[in-house]
C-alpha atoms as a PDB file:
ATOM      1  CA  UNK A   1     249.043 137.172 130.709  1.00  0.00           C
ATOM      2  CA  UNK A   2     250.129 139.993 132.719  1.00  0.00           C
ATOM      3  CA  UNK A   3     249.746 140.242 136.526  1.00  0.00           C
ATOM      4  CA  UNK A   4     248.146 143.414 138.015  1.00  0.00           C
ATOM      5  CA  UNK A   5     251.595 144.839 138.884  1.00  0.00           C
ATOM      6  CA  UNK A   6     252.321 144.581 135.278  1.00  0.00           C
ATOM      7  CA  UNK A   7     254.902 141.240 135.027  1.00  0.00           C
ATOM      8  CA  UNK A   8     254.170 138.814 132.702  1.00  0.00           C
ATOM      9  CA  UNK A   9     252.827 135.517 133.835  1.00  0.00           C
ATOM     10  CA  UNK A  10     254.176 132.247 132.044  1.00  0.00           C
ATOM     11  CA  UNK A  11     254.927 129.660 134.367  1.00  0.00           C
ATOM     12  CA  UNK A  12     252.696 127.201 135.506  1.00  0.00           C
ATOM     13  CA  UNK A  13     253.059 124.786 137.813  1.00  0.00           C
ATOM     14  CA  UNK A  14     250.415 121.672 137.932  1.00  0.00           C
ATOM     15  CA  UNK A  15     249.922 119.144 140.724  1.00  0.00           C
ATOM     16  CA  UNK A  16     249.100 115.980 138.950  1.00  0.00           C
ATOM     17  CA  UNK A  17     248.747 114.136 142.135  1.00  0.00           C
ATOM     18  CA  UNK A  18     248.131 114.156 146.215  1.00  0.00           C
ATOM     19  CA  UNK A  19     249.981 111.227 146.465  1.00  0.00           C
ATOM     20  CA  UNK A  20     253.368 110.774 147.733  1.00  0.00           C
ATOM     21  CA  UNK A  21     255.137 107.622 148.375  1.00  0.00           C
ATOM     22  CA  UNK A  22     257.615 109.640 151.399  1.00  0.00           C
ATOM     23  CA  UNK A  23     256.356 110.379 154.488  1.00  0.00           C
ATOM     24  CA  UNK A  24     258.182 113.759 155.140  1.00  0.00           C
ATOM     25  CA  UNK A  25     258.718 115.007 158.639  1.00  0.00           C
ATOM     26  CA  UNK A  26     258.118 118.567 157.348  1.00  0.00           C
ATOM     27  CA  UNK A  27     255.703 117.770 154.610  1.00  0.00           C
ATOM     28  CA  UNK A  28     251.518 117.862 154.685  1.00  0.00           C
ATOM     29  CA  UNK A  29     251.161 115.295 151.811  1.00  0.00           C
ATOM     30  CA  UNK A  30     248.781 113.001 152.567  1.00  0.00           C
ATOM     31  CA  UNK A  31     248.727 109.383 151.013  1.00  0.00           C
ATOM     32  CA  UNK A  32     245.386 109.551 149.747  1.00  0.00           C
ATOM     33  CA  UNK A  33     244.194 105.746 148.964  1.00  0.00           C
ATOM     34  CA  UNK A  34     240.873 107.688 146.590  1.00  0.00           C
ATOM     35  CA  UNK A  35     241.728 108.302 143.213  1.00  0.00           C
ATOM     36  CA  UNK A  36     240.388 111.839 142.150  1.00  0.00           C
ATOM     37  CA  UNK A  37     243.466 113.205 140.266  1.00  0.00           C
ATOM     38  CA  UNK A  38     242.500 114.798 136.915  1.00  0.00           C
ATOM     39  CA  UNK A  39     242.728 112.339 133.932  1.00  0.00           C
ATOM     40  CA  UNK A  40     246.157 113.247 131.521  1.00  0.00           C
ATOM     41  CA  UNK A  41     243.625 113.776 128.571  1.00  0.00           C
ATOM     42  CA  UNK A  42     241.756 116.504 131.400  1.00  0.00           C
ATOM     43  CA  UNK A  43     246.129 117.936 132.335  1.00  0.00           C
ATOM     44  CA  UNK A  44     246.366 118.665 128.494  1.00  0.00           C
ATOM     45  CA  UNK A  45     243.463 120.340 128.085  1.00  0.00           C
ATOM     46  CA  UNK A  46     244.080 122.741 131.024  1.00  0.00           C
ATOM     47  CA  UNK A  47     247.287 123.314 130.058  1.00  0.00           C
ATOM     48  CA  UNK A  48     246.944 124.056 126.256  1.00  0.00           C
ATOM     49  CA  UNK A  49     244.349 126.586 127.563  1.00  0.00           C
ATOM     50  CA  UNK A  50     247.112 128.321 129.921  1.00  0.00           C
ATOM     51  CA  UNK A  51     249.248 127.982 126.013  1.00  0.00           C
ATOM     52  CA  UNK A  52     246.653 129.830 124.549  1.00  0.00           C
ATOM     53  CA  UNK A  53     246.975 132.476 127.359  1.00  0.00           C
ATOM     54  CA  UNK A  54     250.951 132.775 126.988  1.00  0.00           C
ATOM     55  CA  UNK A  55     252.482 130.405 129.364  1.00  0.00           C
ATOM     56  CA  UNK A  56     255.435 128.551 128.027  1.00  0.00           C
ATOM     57  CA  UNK A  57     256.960 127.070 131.103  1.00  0.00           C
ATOM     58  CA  UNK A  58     255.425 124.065 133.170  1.00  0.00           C
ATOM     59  CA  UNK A  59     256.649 121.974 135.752  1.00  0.00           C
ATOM     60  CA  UNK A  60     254.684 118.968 136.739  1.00  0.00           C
ATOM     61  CA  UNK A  61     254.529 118.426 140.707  1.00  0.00           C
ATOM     62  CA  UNK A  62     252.191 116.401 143.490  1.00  0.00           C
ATOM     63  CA  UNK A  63     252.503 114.885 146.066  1.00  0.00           C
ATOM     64  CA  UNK A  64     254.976 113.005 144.151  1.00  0.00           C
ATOM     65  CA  UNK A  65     254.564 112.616 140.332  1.00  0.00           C
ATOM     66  CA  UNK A  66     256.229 109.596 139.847  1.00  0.00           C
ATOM     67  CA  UNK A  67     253.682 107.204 141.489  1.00  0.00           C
ATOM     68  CA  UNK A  68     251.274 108.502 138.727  1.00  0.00           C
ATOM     69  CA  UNK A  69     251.794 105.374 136.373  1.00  0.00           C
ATOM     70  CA  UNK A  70     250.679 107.349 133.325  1.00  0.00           C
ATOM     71  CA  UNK A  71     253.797 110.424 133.721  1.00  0.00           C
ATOM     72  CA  UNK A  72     255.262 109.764 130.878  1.00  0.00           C
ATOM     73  CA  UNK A  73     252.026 110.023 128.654  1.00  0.00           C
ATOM     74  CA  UNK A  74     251.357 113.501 130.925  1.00  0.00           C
ATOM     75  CA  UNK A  75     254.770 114.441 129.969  1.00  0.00           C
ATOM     76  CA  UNK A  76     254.325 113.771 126.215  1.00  0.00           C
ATOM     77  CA  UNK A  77     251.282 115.152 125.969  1.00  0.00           C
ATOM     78  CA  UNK A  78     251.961 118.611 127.729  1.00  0.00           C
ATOM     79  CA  UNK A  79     255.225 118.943 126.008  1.00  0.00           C
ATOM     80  CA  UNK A  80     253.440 118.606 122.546  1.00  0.00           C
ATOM     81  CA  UNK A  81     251.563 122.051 123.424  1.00  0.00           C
ATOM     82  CA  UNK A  82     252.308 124.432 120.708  1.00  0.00           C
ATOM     83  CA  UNK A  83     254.062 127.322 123.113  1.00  0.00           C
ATOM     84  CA  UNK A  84     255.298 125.058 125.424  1.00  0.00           C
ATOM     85  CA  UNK A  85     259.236 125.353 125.778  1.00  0.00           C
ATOM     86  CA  UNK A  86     260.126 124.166 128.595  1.00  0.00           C
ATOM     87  CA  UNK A  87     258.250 121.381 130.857  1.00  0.00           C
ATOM     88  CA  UNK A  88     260.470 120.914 134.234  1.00  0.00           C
ATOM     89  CA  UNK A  89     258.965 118.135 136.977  1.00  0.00           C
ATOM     90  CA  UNK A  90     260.232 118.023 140.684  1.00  0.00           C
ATOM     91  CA  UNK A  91     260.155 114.847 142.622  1.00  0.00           C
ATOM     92  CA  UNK A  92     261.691 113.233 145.676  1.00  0.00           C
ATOM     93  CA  UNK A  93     263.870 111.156 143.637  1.00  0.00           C
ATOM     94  CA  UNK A  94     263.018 107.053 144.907  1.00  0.00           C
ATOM     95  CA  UNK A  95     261.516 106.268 141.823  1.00  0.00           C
ATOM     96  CA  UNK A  96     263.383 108.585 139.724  1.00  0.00           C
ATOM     97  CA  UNK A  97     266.159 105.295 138.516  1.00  0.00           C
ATOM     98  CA  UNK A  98     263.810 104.334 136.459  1.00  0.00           C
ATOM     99  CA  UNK A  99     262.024 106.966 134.757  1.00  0.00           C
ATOM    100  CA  UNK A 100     264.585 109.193 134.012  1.00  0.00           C
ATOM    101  CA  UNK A 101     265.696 108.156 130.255  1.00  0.00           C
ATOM    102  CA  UNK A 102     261.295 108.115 129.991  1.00  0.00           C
ATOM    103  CA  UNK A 103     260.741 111.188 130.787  1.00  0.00           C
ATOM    104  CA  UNK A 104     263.506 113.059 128.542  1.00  0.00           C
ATOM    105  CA  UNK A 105     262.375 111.067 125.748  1.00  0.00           C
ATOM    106  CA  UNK A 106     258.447 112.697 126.695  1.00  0.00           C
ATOM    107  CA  UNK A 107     260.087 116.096 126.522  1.00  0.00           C
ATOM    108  CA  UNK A 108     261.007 116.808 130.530  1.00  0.00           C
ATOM    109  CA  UNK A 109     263.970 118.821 129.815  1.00  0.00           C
ATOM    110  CA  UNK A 110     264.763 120.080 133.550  1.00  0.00           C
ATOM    111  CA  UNK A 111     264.715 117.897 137.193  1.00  0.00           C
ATOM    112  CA  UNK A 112     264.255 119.284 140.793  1.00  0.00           C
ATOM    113  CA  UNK A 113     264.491 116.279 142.980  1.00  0.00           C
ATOM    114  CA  UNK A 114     264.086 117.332 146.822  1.00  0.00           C
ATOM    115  CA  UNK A 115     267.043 116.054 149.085  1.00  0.00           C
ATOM    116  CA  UNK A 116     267.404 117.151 152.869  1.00  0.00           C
ATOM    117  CA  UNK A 117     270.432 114.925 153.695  1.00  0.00           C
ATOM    118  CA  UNK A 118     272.994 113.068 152.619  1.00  0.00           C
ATOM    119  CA  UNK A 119     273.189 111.112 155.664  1.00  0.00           C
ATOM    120  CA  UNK A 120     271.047 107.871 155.431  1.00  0.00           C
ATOM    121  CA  UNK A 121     269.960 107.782 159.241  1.00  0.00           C
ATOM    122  CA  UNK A 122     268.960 111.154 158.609  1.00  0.00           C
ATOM    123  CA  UNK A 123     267.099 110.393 155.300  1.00  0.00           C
ATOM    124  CA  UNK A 124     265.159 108.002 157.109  1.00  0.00           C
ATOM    125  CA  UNK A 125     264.213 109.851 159.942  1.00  0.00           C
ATOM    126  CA  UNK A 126     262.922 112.736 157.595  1.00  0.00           C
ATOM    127  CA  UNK A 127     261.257 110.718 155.236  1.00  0.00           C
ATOM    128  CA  UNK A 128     260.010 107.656 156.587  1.00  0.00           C
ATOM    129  CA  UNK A 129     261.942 105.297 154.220  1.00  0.00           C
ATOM    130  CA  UNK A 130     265.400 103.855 153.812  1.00  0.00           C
ATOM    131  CA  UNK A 131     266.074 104.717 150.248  1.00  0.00           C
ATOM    132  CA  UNK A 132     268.790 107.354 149.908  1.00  0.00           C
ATOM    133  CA  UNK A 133     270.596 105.617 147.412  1.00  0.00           C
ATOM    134  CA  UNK A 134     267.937 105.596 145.526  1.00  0.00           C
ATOM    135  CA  UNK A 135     267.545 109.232 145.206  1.00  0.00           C
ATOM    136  CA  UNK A 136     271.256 109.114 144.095  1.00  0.00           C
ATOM    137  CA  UNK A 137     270.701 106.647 141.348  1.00  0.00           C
ATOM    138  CA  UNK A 138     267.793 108.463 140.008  1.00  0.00           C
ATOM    139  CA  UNK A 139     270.814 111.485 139.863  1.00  0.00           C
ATOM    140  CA  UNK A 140     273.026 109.721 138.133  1.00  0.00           C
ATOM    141  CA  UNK A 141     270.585 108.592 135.480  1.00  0.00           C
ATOM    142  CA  UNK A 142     268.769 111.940 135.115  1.00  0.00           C
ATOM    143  CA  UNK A 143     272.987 112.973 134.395  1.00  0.00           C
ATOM    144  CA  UNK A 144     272.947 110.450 131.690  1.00  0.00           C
ATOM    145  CA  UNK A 145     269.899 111.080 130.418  1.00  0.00           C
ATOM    146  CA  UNK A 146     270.750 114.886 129.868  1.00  0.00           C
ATOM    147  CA  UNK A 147     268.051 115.940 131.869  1.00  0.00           C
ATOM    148  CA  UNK A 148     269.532 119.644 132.416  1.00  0.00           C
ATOM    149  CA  UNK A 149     269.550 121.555 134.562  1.00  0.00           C
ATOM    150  CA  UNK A 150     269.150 119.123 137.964  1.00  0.00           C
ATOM    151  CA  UNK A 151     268.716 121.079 140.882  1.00  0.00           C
ATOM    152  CA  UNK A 152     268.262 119.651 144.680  1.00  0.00           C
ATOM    153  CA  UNK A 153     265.673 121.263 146.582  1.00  0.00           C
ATOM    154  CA  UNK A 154     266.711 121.276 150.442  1.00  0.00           C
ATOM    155  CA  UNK A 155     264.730 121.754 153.731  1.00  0.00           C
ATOM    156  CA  UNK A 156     267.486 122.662 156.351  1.00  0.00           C
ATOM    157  CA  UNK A 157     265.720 122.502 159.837  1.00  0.00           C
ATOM    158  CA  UNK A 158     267.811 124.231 163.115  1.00  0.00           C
ATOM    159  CA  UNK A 159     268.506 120.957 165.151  1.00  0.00           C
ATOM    160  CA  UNK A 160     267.923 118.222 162.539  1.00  0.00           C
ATOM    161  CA  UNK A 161     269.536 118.986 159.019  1.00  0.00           C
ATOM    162  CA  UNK A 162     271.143 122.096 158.963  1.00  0.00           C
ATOM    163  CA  UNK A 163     274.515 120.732 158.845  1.00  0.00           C
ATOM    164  CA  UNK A 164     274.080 119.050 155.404  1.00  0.00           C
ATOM    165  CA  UNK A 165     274.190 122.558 153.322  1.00  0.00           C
ATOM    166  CA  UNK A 166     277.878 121.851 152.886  1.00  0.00           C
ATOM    167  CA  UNK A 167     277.674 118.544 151.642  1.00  0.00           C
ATOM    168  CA  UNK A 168     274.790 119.322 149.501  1.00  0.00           C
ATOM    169  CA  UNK A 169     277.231 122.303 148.123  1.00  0.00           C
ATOM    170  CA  UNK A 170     279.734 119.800 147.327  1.00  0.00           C
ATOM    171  CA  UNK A 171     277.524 117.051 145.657  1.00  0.00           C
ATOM    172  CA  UNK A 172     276.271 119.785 143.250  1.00  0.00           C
ATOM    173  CA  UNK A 173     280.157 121.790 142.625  1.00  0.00           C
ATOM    174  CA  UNK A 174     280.897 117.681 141.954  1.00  0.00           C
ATOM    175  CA  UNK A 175     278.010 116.953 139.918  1.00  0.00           C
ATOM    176  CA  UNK A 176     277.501 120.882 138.235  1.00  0.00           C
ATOM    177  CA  UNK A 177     274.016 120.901 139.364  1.00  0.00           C
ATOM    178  CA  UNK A 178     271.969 123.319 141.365  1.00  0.00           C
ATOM    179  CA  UNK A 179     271.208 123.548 145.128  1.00  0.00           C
ATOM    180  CA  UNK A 180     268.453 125.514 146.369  1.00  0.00           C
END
């Protein structure tokens, strides 16, 4: 697909859920209790259609995509697409401890995991929940999964956050991951 100034299109990003299980300061998510996400069966089919079209690049995103108990099956089935290369997912990280080793072995290749702080007072107060460490243990097992590349996404606010950019610098100079 090419855009009308010319560039090819073939990245696609696809919300598989409203849902988040954060409560984000900065963040309009809402935690919708109604179920009306699209069925994986329904993802696959709009996705092999964007194949068909030329896109070889997805990343899987919500809300948070990790709540969705059937991710892994999403994953598989998306990364199955003839054309699809590369299949990337960002989360907030809580839940990411456990699903890491999953989702490689479904074809995720790449990890953004959104982190504002490395203070855990901080954490808290942004997100609504006492569970940076968690975030970091869903790190370190994305590391040993080979999940590559990890990249932090950060939200630096004047007057709340905007001291962590150095620490985040070093976590990732540590760790040979990204920081955006």
């Amino acid at each position: 697909m090419i855009d009308g100034y010319g560039r090819e299109i073939n990245y696609l990003r696809v919300s598989v859920t409203k849902r988040c299980n954060l409560n984000c300061t900065y963040c309009g998510v809402q935690n919708e209790k109604e179920n009306n996400e699209l069925t994986a069966e329904e993802l696959e089919k709009i996705v092999r259609a964007f194949a068909l079209c030329g896109v070889t690049k997805v990343r899987l995103t919500g809300g948070e995509p990790l709540v969705r108990r059937d991710i892994c099956d999403i994953a598989a089935r998306i990364s199955r697409i003839e054309g699809i290369k590369k299949l990337a997912l960002t989360t907030n990280g809580v839940l990411l401890k456990d699903y890491a080793v999953k989702l490689k072995e479904s074809g995720v290749t790449a990890v953004n995991i959104s982190l504002d702080t490395t203070d855990r007072e901080q954490f808290r107060e942004i997100t609504g929940f006492d569970g940076l460490h968690r975030v970091f243990e869903g790190i370190d097992e994305c590391e040993k999964a080979g999940l590559s590349p990890i990249r932090l996404n950060a939200v630096l606010t004047k007057g709340k956050n905007e001291n962590e950019a150095e620490k985040l610098i070093e976590i990732a100079k540590k760790r040979k991951i990204d920081v955006r």
